[in-house]
N, C-alpha and C. Protein backbone atom coordinates (compact mmCIF):
# COMPACT_ATOMS: atom_id res chain seq x y z
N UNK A 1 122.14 111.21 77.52
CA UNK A 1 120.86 111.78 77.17
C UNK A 1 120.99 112.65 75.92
N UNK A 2 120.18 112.49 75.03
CA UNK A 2 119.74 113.13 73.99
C UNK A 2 118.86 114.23 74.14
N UNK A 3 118.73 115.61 73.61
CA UNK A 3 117.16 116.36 73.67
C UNK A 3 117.51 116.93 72.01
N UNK A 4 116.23 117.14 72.16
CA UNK A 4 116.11 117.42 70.83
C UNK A 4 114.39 118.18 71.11
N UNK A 5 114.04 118.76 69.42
CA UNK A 5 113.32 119.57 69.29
C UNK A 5 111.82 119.02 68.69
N UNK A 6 110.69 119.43 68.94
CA UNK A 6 109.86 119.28 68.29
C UNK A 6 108.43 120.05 68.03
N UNK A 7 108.09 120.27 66.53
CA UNK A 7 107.27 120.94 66.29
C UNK A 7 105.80 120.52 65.79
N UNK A 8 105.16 121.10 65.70
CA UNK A 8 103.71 121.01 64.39
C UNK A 8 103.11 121.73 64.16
N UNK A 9 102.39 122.26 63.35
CA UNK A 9 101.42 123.04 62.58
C UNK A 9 100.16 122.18 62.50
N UNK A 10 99.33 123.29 63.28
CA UNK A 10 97.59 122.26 63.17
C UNK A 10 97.14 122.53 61.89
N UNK A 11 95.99 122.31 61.44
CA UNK A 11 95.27 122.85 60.40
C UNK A 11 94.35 124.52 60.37
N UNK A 12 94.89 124.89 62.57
CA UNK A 12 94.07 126.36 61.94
C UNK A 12 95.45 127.26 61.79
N UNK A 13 96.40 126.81 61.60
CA UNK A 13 97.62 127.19 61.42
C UNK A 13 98.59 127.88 62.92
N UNK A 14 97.56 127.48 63.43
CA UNK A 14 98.63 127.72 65.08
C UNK A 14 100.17 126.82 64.96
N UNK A 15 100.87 126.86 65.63
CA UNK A 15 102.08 125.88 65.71
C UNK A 15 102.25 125.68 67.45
N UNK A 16 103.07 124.69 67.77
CA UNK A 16 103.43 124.23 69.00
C UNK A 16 104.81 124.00 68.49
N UNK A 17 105.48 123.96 69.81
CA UNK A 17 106.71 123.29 69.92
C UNK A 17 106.84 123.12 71.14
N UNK A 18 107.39 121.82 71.28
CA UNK A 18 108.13 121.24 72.62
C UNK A 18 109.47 120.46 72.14
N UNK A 19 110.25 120.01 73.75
CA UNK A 19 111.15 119.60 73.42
C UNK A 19 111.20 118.20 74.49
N UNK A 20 112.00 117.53 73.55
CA UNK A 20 111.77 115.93 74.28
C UNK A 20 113.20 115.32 74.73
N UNK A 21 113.33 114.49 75.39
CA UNK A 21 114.42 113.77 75.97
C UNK A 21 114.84 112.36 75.37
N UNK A 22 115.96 111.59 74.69
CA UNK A 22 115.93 110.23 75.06
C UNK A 22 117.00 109.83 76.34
N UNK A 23 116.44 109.38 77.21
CA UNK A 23 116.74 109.31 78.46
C UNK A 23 117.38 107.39 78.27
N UNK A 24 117.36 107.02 77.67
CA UNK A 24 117.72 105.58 78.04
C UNK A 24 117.88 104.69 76.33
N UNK A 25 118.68 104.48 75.48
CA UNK A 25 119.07 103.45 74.95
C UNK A 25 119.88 102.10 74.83
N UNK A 26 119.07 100.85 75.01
CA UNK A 26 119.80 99.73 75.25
C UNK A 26 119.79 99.02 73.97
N UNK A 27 120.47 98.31 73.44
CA UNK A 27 120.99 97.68 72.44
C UNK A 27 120.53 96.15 72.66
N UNK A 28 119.25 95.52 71.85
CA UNK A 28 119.25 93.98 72.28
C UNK A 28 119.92 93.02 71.12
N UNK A 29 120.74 94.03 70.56
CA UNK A 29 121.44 93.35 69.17
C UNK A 29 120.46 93.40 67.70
N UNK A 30 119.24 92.55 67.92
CA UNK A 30 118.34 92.21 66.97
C UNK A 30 117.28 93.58 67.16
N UNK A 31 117.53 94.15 67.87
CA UNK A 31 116.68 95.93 68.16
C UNK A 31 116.87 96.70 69.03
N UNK A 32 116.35 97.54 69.36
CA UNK A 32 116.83 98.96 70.25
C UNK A 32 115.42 99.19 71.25
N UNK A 33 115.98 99.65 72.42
CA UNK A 33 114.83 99.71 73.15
C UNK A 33 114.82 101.73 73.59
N UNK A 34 114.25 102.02 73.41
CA UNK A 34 114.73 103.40 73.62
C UNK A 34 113.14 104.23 74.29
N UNK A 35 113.52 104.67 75.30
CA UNK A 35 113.16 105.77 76.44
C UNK A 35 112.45 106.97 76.03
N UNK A 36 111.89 107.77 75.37
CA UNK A 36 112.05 108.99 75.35
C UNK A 36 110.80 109.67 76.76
N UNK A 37 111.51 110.82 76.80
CA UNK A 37 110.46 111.41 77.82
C UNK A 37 110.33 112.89 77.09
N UNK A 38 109.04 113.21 77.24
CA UNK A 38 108.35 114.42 76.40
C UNK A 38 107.04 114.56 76.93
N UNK A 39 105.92 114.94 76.31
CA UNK A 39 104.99 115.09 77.23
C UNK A 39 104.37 114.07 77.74
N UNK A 40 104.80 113.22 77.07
CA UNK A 40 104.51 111.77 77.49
C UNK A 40 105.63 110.90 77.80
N UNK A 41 105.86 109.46 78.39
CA UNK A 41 106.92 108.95 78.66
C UNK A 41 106.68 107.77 77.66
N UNK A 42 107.60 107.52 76.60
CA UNK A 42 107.51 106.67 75.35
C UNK A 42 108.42 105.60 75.52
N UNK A 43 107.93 104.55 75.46
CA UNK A 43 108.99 103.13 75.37
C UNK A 43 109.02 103.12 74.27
N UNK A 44 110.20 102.81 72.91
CA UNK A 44 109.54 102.66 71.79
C UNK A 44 111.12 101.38 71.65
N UNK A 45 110.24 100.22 70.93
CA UNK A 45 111.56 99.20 70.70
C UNK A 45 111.56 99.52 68.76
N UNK A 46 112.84 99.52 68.31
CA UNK A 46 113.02 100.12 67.16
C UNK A 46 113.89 99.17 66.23
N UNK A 47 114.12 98.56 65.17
CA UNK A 47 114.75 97.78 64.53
C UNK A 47 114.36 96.90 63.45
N UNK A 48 115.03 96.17 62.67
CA UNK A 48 115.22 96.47 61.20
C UNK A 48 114.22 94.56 60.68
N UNK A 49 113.74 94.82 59.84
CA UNK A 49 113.15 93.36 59.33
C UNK A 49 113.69 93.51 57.77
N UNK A 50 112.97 92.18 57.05
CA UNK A 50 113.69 92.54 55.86
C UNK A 50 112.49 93.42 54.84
N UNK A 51 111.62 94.01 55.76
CA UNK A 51 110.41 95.15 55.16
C UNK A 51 111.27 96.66 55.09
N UNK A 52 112.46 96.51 56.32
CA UNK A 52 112.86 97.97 56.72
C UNK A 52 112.91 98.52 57.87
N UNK A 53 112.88 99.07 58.13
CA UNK A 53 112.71 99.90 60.01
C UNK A 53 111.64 99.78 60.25
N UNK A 54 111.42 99.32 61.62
CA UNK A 54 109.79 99.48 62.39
C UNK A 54 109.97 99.56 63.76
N UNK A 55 108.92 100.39 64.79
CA UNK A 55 108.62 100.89 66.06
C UNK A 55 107.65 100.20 66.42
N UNK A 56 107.71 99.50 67.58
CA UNK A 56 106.90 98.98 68.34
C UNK A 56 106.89 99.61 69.60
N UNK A 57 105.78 100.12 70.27
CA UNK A 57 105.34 101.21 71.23
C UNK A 57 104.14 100.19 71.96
N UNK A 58 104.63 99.19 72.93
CA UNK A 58 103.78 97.99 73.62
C UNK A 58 102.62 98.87 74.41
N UNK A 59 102.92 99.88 75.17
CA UNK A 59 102.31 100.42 76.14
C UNK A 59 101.04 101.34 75.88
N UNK A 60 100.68 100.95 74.16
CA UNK A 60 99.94 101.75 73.27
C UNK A 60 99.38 100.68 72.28
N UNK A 61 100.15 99.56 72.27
CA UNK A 61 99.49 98.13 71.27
C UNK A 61 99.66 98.69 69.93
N UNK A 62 100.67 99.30 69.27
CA UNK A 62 100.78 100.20 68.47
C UNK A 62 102.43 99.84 67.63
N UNK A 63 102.31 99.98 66.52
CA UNK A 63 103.84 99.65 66.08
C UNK A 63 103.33 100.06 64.29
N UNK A 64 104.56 100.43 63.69
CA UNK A 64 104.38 100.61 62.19
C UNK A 64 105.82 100.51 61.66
N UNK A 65 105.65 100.39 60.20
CA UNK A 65 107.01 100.50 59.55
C UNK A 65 107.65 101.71 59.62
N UNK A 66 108.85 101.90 59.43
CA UNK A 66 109.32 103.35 59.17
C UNK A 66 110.16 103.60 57.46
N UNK A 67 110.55 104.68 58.07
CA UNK A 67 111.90 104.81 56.29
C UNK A 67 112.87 104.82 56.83
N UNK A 68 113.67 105.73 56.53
CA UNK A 68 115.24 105.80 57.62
C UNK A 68 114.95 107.07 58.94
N UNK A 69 115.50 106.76 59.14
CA UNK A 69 115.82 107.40 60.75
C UNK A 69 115.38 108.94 60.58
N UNK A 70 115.67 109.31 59.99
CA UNK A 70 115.61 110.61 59.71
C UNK A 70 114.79 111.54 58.70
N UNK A 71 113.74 110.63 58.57
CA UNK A 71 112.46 110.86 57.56
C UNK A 71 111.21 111.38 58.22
N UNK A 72 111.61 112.50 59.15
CA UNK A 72 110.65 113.16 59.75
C UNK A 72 109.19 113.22 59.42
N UNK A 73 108.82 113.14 58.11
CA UNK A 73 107.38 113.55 57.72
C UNK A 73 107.08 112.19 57.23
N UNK A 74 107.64 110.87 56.92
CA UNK A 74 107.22 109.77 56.80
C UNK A 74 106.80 109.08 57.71
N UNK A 75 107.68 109.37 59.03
CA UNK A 75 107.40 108.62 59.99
C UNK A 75 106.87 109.09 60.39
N UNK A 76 106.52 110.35 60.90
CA UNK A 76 105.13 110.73 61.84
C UNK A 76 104.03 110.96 61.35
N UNK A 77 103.88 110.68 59.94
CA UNK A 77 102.64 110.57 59.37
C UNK A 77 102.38 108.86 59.68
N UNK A 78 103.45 107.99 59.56
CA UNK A 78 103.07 106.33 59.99
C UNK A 78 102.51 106.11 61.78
N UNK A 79 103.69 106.69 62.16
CA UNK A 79 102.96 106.71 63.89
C UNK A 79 101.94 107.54 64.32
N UNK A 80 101.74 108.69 63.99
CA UNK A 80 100.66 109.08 64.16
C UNK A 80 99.55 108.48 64.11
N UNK A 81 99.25 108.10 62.59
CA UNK A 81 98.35 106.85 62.48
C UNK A 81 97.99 105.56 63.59
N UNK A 82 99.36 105.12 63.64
CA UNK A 82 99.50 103.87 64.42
C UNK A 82 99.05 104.39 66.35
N UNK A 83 99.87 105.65 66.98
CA UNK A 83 99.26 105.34 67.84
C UNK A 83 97.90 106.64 68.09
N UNK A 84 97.52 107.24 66.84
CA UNK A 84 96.64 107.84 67.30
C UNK A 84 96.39 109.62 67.81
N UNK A 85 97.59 109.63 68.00
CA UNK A 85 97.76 111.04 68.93
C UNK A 85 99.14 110.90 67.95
N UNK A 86 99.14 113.16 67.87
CA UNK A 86 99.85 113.75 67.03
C UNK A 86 101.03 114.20 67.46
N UNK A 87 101.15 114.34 68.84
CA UNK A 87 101.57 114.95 69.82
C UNK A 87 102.45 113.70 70.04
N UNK A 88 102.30 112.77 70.67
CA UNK A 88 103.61 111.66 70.53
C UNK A 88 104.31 110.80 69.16
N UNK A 89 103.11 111.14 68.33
CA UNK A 89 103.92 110.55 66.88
C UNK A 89 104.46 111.21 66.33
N UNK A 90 104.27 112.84 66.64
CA UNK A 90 105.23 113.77 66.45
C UNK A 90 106.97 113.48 67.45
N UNK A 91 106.89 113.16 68.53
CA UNK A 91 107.98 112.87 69.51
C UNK A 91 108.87 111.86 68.98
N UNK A 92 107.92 110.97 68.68
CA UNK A 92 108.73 109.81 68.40
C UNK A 92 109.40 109.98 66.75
N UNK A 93 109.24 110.48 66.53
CA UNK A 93 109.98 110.92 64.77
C UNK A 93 110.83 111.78 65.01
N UNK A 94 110.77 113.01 66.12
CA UNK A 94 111.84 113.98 66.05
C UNK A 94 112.90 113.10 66.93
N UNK A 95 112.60 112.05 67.72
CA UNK A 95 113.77 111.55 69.01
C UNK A 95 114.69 110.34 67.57
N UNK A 96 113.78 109.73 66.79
CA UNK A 96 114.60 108.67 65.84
C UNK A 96 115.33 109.47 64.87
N UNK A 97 115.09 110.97 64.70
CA UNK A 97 115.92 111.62 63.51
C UNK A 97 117.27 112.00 64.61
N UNK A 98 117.23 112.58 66.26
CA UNK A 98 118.13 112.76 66.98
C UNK A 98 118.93 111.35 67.34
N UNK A 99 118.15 110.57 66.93
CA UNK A 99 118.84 109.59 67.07
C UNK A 99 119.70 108.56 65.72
N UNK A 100 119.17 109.54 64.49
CA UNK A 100 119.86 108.73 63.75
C UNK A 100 121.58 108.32 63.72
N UNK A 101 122.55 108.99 64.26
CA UNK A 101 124.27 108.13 64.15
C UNK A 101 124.42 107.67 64.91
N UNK A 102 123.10 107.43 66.28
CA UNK A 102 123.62 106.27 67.26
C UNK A 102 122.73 105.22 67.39
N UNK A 103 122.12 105.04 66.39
CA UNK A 103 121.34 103.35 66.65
C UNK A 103 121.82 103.10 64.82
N UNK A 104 122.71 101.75 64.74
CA UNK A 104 123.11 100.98 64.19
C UNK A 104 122.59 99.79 63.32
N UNK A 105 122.11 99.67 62.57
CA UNK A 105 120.94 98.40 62.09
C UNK A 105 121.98 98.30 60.61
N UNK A 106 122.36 95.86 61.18
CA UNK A 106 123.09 95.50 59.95
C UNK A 106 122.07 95.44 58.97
């Protein structure tokens, strides 16, 4: 298990922070299936095309490109978008930057 941290700043300048879990990474070779639990429980399958990194989040009909792993403000400005809510596209960007030296993409 992974935990890691996560924050945001609204627009009336309040901030939040919580902290999230990845509880489960499996390796399907051609992508990553990865767990996180936070205030929500996130399936997110993660892996590489020849566009670049992308998240597919089935349980939300929701998926976008990414940058690298660890591009906090790229990617949760893309998922956010994609699934809508700030609060898990925030999760899912801080769990792929905790996760950037252990998911592998040739």
């Amino acid at each position: 298990m992974i935990q890691f941290h996560c924050s945001y700043q609204w627009d009336d300048g309040s901030k939040d922070i919580w902290h999230g879990t990845v509880s489960q990474v499996i390796n399907f070779g051609s992508h990553y299936e990865v767990l996180i639990l936070s205030r929500s429980s996130l399936l997110v399958l993660v892996g590489k095309s020849t566009s670049g990194l992308f998240a597919c989040l089935p349980d939300f009909s929701a998926g976008c490109h990414l940058s690298t792993l660890n591009d906090t403000f790229y990617n949760s400005e893309k998922l956010i978008h994609a699934l809508g809510n700030v609060v898990d596209g925030m999760t899912v960007a801080y769990a792929f930057k905790a996760l950037e030296l252990a998911l592998k993409f040739q």
